[in-house]
PDB file of N, CA and C in Angstrom:
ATOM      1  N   UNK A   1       0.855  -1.184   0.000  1.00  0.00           N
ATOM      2  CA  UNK A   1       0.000   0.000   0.000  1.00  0.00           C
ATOM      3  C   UNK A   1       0.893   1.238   0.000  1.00  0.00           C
ATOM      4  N   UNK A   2       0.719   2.003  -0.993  1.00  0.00           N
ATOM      5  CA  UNK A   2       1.499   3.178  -0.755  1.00  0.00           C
ATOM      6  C   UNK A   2       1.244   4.110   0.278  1.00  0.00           C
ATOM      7  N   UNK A   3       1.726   5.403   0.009  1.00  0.00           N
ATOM      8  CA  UNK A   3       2.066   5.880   1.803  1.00  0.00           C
ATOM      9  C   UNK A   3       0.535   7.346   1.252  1.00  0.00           C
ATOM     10  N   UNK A   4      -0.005   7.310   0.385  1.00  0.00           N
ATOM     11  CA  UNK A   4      -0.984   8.084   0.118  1.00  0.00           C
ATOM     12  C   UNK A   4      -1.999   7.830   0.735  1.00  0.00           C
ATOM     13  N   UNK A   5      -2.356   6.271   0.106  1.00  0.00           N
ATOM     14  CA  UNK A   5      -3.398   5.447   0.562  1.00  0.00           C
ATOM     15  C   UNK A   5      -3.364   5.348   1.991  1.00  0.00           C
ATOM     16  N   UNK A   6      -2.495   5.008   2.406  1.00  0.00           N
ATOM     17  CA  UNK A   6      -1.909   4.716   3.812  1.00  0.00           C
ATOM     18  C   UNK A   6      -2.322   6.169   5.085  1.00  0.00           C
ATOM     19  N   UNK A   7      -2.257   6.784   4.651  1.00  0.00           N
ATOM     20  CA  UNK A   7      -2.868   8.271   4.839  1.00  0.00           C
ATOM     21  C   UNK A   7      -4.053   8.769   5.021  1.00  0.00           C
ATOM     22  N   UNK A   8      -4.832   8.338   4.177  1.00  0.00           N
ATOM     23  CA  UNK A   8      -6.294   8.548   4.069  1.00  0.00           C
ATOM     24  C   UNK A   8      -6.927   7.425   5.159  1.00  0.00           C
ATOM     25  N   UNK A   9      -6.350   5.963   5.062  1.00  0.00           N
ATOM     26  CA  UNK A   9      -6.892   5.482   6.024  1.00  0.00           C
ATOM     27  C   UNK A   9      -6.372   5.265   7.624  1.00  0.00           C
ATOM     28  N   UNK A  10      -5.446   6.093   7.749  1.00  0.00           N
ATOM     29  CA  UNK A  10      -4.825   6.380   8.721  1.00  0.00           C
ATOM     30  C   UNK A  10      -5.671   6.609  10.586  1.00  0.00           C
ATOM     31  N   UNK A  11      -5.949   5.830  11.203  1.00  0.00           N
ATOM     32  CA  UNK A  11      -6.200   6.233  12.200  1.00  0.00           C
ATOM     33  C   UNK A  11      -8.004   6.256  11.947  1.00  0.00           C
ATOM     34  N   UNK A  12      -8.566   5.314  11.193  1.00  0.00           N
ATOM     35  CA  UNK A  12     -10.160   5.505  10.832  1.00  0.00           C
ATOM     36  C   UNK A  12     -10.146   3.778  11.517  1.00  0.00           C
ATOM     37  N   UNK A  13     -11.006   4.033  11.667  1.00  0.00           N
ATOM     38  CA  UNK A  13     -11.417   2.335  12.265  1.00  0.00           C
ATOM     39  C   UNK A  13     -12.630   1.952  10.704  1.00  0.00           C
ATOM     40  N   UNK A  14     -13.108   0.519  10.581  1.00  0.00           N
ATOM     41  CA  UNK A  14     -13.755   0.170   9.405  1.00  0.00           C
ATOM     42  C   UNK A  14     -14.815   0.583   9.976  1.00  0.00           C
ATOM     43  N   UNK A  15     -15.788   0.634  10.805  1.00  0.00           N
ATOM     44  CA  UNK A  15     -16.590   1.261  10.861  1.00  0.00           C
ATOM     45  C   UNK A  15     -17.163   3.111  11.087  1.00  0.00           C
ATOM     46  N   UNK A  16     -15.503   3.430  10.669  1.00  0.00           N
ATOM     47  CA  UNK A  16     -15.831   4.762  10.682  1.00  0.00           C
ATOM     48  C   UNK A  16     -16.189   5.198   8.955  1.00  0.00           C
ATOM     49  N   UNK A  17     -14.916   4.359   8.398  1.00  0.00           N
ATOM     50  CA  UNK A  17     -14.916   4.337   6.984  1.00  0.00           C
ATOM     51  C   UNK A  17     -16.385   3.905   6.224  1.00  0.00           C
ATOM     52  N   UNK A  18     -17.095   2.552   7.022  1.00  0.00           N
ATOM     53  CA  UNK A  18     -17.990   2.650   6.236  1.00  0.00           C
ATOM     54  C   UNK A  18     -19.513   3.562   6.859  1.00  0.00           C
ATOM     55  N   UNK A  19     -19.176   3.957   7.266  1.00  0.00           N
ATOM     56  CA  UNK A  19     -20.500   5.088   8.432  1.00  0.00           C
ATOM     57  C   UNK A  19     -20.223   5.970   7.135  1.00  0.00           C
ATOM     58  N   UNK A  20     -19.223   6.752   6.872  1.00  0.00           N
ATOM     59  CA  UNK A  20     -18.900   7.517   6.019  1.00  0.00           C
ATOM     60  C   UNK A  20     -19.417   7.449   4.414  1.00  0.00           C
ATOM     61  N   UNK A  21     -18.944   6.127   4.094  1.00  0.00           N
ATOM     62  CA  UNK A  21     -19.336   5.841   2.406  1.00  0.00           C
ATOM     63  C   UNK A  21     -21.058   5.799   2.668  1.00  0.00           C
ATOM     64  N   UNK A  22     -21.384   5.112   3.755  1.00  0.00           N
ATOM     65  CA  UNK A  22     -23.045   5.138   3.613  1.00  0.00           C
ATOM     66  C   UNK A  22     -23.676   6.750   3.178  1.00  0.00           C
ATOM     67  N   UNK A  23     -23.023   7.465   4.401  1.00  0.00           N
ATOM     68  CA  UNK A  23     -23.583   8.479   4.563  1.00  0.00           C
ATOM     69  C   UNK A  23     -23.545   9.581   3.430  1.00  0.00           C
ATOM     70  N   UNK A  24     -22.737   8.965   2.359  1.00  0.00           N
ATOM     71  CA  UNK A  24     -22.124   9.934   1.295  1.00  0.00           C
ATOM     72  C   UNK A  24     -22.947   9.120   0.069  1.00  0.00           C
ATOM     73  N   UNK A  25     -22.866   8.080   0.041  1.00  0.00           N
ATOM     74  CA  UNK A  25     -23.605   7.053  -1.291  1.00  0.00           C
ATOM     75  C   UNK A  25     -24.961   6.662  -0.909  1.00  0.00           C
ATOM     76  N   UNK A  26     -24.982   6.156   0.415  1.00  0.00           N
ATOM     77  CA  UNK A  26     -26.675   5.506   0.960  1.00  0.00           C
ATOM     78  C   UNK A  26     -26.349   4.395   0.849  1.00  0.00           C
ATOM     79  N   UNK A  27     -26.583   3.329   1.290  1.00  0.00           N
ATOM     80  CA  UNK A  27     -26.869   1.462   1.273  1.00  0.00           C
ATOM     81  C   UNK A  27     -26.822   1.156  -0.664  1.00  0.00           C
ATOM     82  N   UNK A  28     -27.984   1.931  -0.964  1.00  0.00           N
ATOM     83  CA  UNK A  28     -27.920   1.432  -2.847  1.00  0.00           C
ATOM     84  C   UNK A  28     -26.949   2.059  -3.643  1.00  0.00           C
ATOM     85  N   UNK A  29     -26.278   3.018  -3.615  1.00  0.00           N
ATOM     86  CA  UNK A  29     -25.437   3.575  -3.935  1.00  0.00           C
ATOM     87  C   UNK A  29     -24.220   2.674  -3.336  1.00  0.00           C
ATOM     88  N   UNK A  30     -23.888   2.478  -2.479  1.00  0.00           N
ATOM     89  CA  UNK A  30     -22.624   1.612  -2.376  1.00  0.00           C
ATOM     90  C   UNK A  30     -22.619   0.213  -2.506  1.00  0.00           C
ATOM     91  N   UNK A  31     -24.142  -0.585  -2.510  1.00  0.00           N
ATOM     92  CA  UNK A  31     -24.124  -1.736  -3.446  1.00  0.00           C
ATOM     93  C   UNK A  31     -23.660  -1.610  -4.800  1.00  0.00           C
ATOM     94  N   UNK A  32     -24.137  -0.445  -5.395  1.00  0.00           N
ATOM     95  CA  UNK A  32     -23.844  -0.235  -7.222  1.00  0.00           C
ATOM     96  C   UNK A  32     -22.765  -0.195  -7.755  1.00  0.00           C
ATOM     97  N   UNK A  33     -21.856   0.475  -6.329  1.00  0.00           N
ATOM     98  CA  UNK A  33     -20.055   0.641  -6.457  1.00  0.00           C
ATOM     99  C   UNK A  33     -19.138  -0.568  -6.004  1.00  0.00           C
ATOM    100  N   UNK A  34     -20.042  -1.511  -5.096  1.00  0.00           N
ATOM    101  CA  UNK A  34     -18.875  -2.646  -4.755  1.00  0.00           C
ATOM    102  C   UNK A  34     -20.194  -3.764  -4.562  1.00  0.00           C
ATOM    103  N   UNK A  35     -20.293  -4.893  -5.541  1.00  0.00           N
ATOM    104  CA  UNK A  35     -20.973  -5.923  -5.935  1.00  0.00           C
ATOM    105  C   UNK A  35     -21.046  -6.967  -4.358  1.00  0.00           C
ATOM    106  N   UNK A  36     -21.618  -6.166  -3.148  1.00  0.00           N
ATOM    107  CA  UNK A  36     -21.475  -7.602  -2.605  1.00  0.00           C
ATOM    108  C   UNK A  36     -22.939  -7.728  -1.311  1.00  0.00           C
ATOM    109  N   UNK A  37     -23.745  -8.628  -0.983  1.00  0.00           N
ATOM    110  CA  UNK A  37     -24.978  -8.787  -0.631  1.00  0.00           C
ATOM    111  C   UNK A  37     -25.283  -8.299   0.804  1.00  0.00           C
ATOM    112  N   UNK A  38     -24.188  -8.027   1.480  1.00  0.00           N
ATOM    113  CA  UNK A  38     -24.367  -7.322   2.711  1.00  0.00           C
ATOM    114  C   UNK A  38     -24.440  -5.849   2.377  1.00  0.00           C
ATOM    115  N   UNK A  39     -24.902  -5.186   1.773  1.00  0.00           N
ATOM    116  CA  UNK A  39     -25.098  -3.864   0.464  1.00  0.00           C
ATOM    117  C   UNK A  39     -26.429  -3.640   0.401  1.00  0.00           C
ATOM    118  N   UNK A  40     -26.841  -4.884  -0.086  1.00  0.00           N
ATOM    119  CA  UNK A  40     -28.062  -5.305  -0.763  1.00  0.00           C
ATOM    120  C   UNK A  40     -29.213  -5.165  -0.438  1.00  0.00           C
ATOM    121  N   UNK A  41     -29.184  -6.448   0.572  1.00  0.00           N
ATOM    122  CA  UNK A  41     -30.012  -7.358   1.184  1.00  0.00           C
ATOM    123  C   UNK A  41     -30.183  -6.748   2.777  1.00  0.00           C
ATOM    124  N   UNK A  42     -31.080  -5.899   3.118  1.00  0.00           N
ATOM    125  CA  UNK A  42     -31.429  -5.179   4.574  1.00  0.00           C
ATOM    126  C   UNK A  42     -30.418  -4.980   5.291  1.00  0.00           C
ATOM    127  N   UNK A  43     -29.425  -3.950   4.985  1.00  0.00           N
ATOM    128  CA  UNK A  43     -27.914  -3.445   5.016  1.00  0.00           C
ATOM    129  C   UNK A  43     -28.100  -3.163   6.617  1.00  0.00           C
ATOM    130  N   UNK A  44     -26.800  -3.324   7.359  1.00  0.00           N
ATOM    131  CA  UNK A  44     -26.870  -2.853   8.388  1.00  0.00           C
ATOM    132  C   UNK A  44     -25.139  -2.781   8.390  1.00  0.00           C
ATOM    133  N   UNK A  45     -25.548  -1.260   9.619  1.00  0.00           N
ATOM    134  CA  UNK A  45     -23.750  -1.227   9.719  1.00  0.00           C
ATOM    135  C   UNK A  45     -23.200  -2.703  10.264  1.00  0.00           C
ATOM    136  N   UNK A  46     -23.976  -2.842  11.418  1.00  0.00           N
ATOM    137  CA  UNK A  46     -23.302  -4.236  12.251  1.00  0.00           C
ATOM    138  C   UNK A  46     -22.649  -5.698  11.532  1.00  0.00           C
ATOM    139  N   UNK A  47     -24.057  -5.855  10.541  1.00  0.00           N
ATOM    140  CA  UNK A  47     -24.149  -6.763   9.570  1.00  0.00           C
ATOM    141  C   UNK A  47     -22.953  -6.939   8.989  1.00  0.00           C
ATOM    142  N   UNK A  48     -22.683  -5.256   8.271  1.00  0.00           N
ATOM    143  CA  UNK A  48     -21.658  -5.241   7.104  1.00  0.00           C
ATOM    144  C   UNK A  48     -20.357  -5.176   7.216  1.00  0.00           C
ATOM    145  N   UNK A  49     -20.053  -4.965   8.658  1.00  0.00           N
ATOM    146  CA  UNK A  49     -18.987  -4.558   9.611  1.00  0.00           C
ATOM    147  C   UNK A  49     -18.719  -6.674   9.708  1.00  0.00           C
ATOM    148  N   UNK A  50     -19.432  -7.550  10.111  1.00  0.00           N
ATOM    149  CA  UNK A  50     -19.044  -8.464  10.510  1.00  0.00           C
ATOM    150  C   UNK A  50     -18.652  -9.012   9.338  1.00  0.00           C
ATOM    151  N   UNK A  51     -19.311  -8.944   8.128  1.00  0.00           N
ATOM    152  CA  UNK A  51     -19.200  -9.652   7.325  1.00  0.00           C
ATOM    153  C   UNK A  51     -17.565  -8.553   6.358  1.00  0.00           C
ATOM    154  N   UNK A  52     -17.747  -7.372   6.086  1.00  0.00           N
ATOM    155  CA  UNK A  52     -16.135  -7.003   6.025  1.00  0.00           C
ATOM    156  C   UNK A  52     -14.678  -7.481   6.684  1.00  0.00           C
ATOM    157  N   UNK A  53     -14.949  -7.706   7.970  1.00  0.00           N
ATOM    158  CA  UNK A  53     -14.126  -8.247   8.636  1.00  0.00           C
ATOM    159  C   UNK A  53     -13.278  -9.325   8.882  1.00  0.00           C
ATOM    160  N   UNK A  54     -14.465 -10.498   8.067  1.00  0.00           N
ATOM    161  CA  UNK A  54     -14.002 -11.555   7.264  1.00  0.00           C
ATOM    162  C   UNK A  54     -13.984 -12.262   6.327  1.00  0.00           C
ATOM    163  N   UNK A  55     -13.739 -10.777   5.626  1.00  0.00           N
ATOM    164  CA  UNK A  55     -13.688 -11.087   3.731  1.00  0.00           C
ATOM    165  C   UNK A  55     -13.008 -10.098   3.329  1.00  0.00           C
ATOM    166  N   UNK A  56     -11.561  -9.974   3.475  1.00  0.00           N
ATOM    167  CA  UNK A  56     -10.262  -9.288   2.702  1.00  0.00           C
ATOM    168  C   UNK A  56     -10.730  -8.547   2.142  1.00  0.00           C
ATOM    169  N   UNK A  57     -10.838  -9.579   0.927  1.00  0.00           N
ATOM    170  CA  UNK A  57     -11.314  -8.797  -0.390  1.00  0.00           C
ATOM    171  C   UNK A  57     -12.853  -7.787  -0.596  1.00  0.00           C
ATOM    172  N   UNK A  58     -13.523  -7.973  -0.031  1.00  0.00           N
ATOM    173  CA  UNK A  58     -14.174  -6.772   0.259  1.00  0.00           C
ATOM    174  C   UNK A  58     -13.824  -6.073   1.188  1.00  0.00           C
ATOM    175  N   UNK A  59     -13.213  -5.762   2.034  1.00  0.00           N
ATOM    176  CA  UNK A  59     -12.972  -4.805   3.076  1.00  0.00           C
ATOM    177  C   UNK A  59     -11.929  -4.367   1.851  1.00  0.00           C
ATOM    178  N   UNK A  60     -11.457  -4.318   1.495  1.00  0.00           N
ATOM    179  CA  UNK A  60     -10.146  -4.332   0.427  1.00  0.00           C
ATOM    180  C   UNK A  60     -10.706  -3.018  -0.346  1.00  0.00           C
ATOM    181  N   UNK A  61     -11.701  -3.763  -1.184  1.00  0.00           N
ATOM    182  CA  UNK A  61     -12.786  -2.611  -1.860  1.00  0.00           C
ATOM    183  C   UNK A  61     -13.460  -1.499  -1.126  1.00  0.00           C
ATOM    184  N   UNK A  62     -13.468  -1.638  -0.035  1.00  0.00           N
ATOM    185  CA  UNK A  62     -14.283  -0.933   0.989  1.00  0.00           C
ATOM    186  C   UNK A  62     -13.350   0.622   0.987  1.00  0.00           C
ATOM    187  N   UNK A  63     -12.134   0.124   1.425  1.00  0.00           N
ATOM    188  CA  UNK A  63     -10.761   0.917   1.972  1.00  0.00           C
ATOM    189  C   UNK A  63     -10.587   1.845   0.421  1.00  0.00           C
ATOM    190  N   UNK A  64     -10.421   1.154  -0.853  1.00  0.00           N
ATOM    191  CA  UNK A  64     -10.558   1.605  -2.039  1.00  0.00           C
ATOM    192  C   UNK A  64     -11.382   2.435  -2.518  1.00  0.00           C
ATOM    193  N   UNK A  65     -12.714   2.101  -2.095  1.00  0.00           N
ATOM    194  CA  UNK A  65     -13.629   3.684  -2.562  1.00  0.00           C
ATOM    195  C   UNK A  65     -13.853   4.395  -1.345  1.00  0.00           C
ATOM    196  N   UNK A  66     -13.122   4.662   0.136  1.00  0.00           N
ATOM    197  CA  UNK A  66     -13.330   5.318   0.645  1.00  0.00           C
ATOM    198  C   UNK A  66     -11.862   6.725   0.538  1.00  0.00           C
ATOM    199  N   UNK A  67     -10.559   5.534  -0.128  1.00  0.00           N
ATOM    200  CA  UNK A  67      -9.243   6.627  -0.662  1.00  0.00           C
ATOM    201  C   UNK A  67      -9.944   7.594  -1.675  1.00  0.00           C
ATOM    202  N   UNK A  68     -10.824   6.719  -2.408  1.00  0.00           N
ATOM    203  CA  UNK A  68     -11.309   7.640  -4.056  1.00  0.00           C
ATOM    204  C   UNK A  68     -12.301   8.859  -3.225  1.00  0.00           C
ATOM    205  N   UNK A  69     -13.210   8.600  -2.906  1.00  0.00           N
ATOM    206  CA  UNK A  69     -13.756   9.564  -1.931  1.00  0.00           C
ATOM    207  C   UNK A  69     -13.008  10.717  -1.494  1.00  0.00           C
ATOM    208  N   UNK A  70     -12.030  10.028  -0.835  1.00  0.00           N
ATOM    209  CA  UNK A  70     -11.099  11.516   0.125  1.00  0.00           C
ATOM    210  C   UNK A  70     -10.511  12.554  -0.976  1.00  0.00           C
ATOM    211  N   UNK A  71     -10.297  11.197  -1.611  1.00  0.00           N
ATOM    212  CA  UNK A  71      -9.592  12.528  -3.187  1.00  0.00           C
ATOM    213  C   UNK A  71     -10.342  13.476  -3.963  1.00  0.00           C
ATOM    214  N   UNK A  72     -11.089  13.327  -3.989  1.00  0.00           N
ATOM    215  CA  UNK A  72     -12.487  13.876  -4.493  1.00  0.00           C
ATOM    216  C   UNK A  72     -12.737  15.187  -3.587  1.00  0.00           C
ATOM    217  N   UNK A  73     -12.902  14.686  -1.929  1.00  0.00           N
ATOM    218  CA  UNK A  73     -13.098  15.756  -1.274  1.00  0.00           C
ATOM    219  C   UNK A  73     -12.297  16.766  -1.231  1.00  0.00           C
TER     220      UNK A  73
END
């Protein structure tokens, strides 16, 4: 991870990061941006938080559109 990326998520816990993308995209809006059913299917932070936690590769994606985000801002 470079030291940019590394930056943006610096000191955020995953549930701050995704409190954030919700609050900026909504539940359907961040299903549309990262393909995965805890999104979907009666979204909950708790839900999406457990199920990020043990699945890399989406938390992966998670961390990824929340860098694109910051850049933006």
């Amino acid at each position: 991870m470079s030291t940019a990326n590394h930056n943006a998520l610096h000191g955020k816990t995953l549930e701050q990061i995704l409190t954030e993308l919700v609050a900026h995209y909504q539940w359907q809006g961040l299903a549309e941006r990262i393909d995965i059913r805890c999104f979907k299917s009666d979204p909950t932070i708790k839900s999406s938080l457990t199920f990020l936690r043990k699945t890399p590769w989406a938390r992966e994606k998670v961390e990824h559109l929340y860098i694109k985000l910051q850049r933006k801002g």
